[in-house]
PDB file of N, CA and C in Angstrom:
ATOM      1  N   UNK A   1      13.630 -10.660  16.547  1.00  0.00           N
ATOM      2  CA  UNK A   1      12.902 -11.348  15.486  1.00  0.00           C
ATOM      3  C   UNK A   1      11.516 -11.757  16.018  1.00  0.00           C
ATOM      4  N   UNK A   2      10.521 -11.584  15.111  1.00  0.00           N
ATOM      5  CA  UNK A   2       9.149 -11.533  15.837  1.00  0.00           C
ATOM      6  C   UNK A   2       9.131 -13.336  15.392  1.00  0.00           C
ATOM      7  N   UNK A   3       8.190 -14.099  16.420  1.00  0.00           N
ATOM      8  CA  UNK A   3       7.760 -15.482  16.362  1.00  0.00           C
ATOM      9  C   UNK A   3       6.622 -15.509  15.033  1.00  0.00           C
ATOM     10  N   UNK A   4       6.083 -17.018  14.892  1.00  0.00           N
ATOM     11  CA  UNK A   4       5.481 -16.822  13.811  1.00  0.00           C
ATOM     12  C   UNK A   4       4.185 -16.472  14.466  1.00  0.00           C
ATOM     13  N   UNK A   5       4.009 -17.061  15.441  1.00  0.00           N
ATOM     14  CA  UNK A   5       2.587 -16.556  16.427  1.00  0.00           C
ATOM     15  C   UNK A   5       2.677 -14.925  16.110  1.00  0.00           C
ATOM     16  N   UNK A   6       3.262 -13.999  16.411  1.00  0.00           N
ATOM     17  CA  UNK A   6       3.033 -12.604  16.233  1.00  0.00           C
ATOM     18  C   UNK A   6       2.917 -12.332  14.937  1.00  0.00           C
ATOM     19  N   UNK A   7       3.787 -12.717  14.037  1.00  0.00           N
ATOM     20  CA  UNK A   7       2.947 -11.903  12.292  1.00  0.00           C
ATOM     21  C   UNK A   7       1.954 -12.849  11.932  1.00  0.00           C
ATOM     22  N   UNK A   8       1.586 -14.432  12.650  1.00  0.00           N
ATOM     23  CA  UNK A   8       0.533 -14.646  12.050  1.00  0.00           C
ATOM     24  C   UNK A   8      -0.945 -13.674  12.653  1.00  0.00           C
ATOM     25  N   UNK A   9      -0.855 -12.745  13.851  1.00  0.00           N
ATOM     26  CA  UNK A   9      -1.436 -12.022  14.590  1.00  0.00           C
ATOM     27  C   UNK A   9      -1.315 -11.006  13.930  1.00  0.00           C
ATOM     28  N   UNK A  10      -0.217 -10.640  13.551  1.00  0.00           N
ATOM     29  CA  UNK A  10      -0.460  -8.872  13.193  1.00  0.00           C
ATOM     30  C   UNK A  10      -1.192  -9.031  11.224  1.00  0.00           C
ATOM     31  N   UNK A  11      -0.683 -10.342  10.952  1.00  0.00           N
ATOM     32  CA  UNK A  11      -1.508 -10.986   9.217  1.00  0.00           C
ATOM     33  C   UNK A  11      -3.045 -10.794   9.603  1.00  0.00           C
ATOM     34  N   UNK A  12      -3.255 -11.195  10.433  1.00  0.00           N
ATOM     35  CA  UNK A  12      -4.695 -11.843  10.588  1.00  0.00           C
ATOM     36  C   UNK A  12      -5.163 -10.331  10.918  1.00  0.00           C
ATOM     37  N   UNK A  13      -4.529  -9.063  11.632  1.00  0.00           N
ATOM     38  CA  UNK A  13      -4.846  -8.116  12.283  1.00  0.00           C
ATOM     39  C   UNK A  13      -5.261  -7.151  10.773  1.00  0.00           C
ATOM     40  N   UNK A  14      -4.099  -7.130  10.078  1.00  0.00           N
ATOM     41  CA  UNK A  14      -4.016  -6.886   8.633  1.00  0.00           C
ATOM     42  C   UNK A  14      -5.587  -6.751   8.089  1.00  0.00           C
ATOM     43  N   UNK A  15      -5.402  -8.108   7.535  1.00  0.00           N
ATOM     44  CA  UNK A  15      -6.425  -8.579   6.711  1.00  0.00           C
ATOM     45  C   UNK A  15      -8.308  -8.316   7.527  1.00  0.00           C
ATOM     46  N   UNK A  16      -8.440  -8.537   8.960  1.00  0.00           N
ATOM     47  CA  UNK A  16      -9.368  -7.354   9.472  1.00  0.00           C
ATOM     48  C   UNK A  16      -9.646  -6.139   9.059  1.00  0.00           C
ATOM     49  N   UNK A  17      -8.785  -5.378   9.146  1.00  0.00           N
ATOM     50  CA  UNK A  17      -8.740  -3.825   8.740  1.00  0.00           C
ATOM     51  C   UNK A  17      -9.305  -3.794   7.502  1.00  0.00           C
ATOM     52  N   UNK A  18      -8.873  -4.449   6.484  1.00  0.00           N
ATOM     53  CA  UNK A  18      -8.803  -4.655   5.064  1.00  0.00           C
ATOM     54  C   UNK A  18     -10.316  -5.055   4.913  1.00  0.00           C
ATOM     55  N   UNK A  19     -10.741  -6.065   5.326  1.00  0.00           N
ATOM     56  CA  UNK A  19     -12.165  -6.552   5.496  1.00  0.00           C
ATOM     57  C   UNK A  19     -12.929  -5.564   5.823  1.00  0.00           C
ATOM     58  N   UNK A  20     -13.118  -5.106   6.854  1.00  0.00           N
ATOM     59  CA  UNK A  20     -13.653  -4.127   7.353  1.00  0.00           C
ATOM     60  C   UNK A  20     -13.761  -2.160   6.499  1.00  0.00           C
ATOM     61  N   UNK A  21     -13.142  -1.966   5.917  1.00  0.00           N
ATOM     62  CA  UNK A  21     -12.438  -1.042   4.922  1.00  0.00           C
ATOM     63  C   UNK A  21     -13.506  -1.511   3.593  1.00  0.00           C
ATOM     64  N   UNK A  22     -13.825  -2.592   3.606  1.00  0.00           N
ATOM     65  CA  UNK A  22     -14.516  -2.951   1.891  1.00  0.00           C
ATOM     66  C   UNK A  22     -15.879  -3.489   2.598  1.00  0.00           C
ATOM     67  N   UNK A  23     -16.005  -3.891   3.210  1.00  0.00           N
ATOM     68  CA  UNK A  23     -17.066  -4.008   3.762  1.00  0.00           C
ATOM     69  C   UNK A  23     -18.279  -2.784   3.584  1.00  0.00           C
ATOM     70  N   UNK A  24     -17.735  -1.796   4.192  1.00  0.00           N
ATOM     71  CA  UNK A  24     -18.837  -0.627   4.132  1.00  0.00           C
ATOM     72  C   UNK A  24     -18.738  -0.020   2.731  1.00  0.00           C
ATOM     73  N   UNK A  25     -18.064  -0.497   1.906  1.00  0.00           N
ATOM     74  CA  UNK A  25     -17.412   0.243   1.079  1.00  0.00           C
ATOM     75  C   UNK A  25     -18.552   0.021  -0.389  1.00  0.00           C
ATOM     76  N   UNK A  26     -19.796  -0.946  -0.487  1.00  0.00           N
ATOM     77  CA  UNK A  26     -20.440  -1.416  -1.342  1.00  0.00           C
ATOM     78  C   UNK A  26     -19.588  -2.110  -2.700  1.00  0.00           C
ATOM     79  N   UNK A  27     -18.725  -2.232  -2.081  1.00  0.00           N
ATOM     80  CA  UNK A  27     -18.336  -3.189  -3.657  1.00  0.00           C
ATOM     81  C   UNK A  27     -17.788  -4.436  -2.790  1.00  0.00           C
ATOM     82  N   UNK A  28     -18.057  -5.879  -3.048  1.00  0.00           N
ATOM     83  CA  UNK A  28     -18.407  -6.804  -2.629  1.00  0.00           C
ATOM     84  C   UNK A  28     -17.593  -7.740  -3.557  1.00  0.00           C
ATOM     85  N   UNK A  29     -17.046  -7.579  -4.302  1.00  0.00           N
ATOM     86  CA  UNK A  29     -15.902  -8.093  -4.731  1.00  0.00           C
ATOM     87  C   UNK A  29     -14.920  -7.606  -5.047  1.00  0.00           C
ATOM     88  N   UNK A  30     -13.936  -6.876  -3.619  1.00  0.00           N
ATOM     89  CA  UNK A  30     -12.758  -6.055  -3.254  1.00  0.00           C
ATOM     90  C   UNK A  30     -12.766  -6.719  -2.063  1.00  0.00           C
ATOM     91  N   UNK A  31     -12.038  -7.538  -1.579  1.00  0.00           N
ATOM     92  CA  UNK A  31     -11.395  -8.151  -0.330  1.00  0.00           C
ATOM     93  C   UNK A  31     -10.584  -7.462   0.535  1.00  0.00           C
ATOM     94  N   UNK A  32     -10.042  -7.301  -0.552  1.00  0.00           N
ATOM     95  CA  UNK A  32      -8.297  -6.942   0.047  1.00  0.00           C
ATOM     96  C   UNK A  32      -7.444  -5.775  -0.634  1.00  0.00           C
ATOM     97  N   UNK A  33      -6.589  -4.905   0.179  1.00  0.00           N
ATOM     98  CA  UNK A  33      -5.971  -4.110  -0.887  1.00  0.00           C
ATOM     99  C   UNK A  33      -5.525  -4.598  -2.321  1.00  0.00           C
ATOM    100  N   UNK A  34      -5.033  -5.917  -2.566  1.00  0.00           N
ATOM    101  CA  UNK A  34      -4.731  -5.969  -3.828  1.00  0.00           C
ATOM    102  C   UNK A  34      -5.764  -5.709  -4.331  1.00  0.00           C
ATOM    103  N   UNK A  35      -7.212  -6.020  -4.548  1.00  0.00           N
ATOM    104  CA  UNK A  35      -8.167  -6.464  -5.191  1.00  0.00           C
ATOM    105  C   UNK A  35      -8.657  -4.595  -5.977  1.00  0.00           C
ATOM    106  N   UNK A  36      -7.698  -3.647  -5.122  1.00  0.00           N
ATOM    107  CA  UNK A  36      -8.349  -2.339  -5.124  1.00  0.00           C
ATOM    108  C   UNK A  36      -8.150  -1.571  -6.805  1.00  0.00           C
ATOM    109  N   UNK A  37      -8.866  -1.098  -7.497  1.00  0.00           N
ATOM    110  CA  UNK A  37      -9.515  -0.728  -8.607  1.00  0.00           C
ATOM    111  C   UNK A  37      -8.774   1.286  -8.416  1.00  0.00           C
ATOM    112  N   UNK A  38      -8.995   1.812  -9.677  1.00  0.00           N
ATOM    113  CA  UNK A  38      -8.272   3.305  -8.885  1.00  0.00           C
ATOM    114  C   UNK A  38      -9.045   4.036  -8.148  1.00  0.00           C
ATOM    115  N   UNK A  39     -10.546   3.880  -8.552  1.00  0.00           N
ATOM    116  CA  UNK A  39     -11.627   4.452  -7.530  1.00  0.00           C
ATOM    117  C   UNK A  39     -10.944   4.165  -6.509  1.00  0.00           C
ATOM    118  N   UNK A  40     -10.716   2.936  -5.398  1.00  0.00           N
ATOM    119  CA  UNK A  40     -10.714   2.652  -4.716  1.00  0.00           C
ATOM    120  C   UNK A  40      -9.470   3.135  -3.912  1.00  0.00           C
ATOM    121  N   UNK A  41      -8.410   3.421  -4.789  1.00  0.00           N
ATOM    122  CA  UNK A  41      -7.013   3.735  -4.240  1.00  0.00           C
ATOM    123  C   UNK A  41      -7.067   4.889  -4.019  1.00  0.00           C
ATOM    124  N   UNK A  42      -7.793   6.155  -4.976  1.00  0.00           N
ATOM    125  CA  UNK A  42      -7.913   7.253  -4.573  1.00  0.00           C
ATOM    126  C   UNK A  42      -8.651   7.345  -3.263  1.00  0.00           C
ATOM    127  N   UNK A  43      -9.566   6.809  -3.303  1.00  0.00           N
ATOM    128  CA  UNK A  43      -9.862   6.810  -1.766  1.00  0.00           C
ATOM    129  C   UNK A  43      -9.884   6.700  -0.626  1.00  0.00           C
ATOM    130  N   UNK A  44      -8.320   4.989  -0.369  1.00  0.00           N
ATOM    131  CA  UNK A  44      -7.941   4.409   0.535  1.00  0.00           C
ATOM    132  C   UNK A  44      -6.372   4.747   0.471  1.00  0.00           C
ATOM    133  N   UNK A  45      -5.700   5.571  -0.184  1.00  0.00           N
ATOM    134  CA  UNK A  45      -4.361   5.532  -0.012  1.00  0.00           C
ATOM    135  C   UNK A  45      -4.074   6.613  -0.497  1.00  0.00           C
ATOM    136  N   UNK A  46      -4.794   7.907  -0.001  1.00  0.00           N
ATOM    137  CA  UNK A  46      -4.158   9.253   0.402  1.00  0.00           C
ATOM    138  C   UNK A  46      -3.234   9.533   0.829  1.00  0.00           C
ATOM    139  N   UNK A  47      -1.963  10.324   0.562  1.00  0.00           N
ATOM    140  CA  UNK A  47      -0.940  10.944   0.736  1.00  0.00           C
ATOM    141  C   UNK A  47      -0.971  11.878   1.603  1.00  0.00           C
ATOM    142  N   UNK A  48      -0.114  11.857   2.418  1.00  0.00           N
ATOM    143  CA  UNK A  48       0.058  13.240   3.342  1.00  0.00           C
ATOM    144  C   UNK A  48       1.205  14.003   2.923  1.00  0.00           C
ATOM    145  N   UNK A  49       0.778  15.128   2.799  1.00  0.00           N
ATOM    146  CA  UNK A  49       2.803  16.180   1.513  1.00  0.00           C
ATOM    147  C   UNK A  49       3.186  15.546   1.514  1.00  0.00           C
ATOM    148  N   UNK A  50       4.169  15.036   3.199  1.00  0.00           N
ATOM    149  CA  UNK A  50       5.063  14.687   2.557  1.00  0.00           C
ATOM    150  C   UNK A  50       5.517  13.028   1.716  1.00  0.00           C
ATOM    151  N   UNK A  51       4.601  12.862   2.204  1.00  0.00           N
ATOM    152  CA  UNK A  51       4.212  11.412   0.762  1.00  0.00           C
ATOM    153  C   UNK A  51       4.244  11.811  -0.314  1.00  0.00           C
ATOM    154  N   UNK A  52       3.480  12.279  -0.635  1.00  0.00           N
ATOM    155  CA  UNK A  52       3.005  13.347  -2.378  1.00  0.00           C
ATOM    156  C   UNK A  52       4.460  13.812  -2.744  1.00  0.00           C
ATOM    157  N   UNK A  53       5.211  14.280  -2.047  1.00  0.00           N
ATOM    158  CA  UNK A  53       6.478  14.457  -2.037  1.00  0.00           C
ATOM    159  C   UNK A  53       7.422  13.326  -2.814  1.00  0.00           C
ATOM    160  N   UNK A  54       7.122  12.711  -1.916  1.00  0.00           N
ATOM    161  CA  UNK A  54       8.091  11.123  -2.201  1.00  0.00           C
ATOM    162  C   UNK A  54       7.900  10.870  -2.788  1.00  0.00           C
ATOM    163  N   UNK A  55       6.404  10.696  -3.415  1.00  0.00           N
ATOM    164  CA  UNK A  55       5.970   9.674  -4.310  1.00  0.00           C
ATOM    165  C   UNK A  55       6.400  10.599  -6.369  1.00  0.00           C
ATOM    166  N   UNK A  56       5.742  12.103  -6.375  1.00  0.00           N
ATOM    167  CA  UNK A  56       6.600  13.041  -7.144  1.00  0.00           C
ATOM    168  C   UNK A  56       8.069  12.405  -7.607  1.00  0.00           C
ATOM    169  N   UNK A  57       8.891  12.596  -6.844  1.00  0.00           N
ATOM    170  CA  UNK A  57      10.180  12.375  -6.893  1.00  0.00           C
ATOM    171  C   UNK A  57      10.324  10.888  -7.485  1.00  0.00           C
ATOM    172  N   UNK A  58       9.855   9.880  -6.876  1.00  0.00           N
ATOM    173  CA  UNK A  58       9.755   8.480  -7.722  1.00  0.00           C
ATOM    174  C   UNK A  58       9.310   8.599  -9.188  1.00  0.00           C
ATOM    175  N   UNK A  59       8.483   8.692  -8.318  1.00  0.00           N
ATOM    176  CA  UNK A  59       7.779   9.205 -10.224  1.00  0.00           C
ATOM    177  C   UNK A  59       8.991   9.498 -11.506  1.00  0.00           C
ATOM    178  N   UNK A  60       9.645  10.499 -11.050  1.00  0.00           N
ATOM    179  CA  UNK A  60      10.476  11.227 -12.096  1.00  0.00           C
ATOM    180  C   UNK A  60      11.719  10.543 -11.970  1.00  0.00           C
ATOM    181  N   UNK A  61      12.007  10.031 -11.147  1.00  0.00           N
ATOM    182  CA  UNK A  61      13.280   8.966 -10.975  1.00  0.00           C
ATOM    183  C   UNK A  61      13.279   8.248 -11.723  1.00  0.00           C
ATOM    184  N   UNK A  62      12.447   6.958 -10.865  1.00  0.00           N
ATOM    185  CA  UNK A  62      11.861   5.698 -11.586  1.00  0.00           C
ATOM    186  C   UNK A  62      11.221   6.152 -12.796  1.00  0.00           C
ATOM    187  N   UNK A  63      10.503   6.906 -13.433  1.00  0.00           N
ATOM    188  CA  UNK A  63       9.916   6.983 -14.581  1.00  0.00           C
ATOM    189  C   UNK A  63       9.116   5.954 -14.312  1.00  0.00           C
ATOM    190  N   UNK A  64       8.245   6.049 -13.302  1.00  0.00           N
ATOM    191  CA  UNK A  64       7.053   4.879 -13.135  1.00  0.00           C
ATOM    192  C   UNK A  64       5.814   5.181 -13.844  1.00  0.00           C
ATOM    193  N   UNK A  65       5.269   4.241 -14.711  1.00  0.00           N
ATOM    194  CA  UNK A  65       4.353   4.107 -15.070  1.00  0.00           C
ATOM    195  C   UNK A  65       2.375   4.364 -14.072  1.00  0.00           C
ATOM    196  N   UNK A  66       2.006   4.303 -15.222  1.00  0.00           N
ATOM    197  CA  UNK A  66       0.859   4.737 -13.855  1.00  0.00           C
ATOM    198  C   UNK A  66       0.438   3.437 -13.308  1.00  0.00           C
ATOM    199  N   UNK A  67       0.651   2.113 -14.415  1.00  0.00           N
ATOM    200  CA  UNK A  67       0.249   0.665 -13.198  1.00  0.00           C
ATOM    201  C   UNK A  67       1.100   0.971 -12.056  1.00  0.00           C
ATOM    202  N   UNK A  68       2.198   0.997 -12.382  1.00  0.00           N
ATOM    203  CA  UNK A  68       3.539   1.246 -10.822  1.00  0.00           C
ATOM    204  C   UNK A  68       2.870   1.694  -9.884  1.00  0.00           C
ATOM    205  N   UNK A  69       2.311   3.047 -10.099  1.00  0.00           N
ATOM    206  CA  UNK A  69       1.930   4.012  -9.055  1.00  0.00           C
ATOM    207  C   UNK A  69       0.934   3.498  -8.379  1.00  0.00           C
ATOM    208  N   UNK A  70       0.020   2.911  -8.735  1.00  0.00           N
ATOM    209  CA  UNK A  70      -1.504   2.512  -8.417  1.00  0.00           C
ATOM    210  C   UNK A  70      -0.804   0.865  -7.628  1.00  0.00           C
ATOM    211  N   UNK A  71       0.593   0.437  -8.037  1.00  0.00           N
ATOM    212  CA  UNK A  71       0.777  -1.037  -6.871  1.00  0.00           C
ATOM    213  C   UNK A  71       1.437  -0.373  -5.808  1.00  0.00           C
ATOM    214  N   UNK A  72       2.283   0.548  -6.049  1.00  0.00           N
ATOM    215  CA  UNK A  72       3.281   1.069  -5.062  1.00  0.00           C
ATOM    216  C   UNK A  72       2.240   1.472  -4.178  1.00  0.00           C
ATOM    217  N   UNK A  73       1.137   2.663  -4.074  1.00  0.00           N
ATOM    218  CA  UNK A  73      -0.003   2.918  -3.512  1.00  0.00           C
ATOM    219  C   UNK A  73      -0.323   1.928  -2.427  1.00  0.00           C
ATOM    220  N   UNK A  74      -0.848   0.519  -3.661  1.00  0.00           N
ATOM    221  CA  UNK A  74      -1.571  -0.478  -2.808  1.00  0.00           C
ATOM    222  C   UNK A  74      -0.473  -1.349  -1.880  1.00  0.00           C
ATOM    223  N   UNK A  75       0.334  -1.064  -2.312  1.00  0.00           N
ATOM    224  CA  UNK A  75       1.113  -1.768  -1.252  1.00  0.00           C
ATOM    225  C   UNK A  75       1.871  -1.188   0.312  1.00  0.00           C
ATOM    226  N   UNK A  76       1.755   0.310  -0.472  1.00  0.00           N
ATOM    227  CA  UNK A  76       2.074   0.731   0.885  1.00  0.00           C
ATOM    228  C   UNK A  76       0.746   1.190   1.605  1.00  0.00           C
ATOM    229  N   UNK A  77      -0.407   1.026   1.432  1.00  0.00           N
ATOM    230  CA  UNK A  77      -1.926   0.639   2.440  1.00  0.00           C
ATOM    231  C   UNK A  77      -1.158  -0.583   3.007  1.00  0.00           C
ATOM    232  N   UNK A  78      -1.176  -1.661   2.461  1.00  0.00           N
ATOM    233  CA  UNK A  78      -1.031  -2.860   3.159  1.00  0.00           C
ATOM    234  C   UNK A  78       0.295  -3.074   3.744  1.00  0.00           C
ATOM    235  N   UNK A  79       1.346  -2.273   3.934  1.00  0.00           N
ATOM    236  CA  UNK A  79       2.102  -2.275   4.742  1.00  0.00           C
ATOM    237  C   UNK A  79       1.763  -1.054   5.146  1.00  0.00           C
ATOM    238  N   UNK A  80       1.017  -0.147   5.399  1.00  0.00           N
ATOM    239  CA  UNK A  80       0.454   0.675   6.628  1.00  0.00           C
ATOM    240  C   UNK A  80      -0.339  -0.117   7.890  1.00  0.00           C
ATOM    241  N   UNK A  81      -1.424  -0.949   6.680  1.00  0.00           N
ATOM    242  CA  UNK A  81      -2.392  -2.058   7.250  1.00  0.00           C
ATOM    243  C   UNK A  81      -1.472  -2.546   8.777  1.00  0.00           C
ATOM    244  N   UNK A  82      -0.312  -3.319   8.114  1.00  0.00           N
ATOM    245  CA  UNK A  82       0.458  -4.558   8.771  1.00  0.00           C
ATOM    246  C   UNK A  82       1.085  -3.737  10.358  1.00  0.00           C
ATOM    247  N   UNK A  83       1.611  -2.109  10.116  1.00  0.00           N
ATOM    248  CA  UNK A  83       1.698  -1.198  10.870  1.00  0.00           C
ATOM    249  C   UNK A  83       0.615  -1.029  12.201  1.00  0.00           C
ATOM    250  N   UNK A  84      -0.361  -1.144  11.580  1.00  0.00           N
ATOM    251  CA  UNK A  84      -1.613  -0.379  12.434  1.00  0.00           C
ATOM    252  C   UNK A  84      -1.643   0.747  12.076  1.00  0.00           C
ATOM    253  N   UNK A  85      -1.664   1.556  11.416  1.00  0.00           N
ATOM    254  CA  UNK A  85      -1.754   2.598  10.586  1.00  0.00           C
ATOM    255  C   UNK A  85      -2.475   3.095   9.983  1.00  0.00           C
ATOM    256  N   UNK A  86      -3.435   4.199  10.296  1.00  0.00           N
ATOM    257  CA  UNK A  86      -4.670   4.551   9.551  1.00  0.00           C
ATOM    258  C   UNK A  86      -4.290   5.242   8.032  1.00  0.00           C
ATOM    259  N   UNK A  87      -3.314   5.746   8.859  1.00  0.00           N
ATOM    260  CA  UNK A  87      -2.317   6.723   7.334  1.00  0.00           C
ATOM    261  C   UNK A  87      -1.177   5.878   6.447  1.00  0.00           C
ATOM    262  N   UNK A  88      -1.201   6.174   5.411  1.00  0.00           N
ATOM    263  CA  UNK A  88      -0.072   5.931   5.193  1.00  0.00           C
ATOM    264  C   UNK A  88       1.287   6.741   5.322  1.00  0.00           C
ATOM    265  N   UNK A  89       2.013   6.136   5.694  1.00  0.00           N
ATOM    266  CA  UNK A  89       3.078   7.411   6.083  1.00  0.00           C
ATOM    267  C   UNK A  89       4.755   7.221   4.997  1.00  0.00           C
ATOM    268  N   UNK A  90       5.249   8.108   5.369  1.00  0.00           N
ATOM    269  CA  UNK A  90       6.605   8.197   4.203  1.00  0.00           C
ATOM    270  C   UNK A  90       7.139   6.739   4.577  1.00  0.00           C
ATOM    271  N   UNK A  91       7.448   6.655   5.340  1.00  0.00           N
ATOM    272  CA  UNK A  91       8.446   5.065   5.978  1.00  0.00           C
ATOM    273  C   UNK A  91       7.577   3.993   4.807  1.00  0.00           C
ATOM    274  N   UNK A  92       5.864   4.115   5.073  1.00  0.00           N
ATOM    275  CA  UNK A  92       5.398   2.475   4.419  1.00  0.00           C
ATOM    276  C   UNK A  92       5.714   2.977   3.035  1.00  0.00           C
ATOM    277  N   UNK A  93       5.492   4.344   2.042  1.00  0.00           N
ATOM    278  CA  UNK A  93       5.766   4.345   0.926  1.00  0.00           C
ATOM    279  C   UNK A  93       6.986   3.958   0.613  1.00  0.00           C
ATOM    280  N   UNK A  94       8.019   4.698   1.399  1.00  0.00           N
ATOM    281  CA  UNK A  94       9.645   4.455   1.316  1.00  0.00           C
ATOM    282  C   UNK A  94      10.060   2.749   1.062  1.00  0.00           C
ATOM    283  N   UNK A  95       9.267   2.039   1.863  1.00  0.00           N
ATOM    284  CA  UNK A  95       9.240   0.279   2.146  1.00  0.00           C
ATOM    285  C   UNK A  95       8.979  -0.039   0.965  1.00  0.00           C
ATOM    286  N   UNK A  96       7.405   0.594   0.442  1.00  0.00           N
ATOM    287  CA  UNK A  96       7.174   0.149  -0.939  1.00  0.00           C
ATOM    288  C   UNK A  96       7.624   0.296  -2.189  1.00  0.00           C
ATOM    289  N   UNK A  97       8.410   1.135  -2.089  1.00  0.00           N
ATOM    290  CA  UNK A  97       9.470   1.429  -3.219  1.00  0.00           C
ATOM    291  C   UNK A  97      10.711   0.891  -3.233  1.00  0.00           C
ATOM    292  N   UNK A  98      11.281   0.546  -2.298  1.00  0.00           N
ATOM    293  CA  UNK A  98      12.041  -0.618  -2.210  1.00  0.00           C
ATOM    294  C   UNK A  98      11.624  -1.735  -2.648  1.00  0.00           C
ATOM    295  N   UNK A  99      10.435  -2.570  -2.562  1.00  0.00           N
ATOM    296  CA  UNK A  99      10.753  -3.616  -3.345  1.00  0.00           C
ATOM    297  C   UNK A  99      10.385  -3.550  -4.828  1.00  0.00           C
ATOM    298  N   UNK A 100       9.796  -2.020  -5.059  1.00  0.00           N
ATOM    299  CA  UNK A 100       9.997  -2.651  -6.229  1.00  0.00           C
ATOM    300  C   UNK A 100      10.908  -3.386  -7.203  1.00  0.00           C
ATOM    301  N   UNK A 101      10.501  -4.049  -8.419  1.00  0.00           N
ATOM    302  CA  UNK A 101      11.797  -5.302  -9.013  1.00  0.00           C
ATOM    303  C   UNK A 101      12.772  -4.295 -10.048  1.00  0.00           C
ATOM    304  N   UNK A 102      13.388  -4.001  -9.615  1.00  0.00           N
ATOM    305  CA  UNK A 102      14.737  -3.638 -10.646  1.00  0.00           C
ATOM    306  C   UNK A 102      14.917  -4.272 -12.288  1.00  0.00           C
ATOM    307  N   UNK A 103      14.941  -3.214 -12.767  1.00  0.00           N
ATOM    308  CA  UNK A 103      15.345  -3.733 -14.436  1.00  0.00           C
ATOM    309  C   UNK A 103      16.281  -3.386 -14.633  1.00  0.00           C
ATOM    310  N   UNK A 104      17.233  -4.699 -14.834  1.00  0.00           N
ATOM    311  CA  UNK A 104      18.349  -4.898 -15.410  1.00  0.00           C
ATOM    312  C   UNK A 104      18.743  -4.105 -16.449  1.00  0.00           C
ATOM    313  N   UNK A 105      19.442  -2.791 -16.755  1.00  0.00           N
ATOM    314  CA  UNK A 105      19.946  -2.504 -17.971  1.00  0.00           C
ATOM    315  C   UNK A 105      21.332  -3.471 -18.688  1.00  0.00           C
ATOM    316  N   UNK A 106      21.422  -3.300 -20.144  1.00  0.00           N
ATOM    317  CA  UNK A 106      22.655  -3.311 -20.509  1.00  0.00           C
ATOM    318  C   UNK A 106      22.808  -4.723 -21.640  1.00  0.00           C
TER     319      UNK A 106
END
């Protein structure tokens, strides 16, 4: 189990990357991956196959909407971020599709 000293280190490490990422980026009110617009996602949360893969398959599973796609995206940047991770890779998408919130049928 990591201490709080280490994820408040790898948070703070995070949110660097993230800074730095919008920084050069000319838009000046985008902080943070949430803050990211679809311009912005197309640009910062490229798929590698076999992502595009994964993410396909959700798609048609989940029947996700395109907001879905564009949080699932941003969230698995920011758990790439939390990684050290320039890429996003299947594991952070896989993570991010897990939480998404379940709807109750019935």
């Amino acid at each position: 189990m990591e201490s709080s000293q280490t994820i408040r280190a790898r948070l703070q490490a995070a949110r660097n990357i993230q800074q730095k990422r919008f920084s050069g980026n000319g838009s000046s009110d985008i902080i943070c991956n949430a803050d990211m617009r679809v311009g912005e996602i197309r640009q910062f949360c490229k798929l590698q196959d076999e992502g595009q893969s994964l993410m396909r398959a959700a798609m048609t599973q989940l029947n996700l909407s395109a907001r879905a796609y564009h949080r699932i995206l941003k969230l698995s940047r920011t758990i790439a971020d939390l990684a050290g991770s320039e890429e996003i890779q299947s594991a952070h998408l896989a993570e991010a599709l897990q939480y998404r919130p379940k709807i109750m049928m019935g």
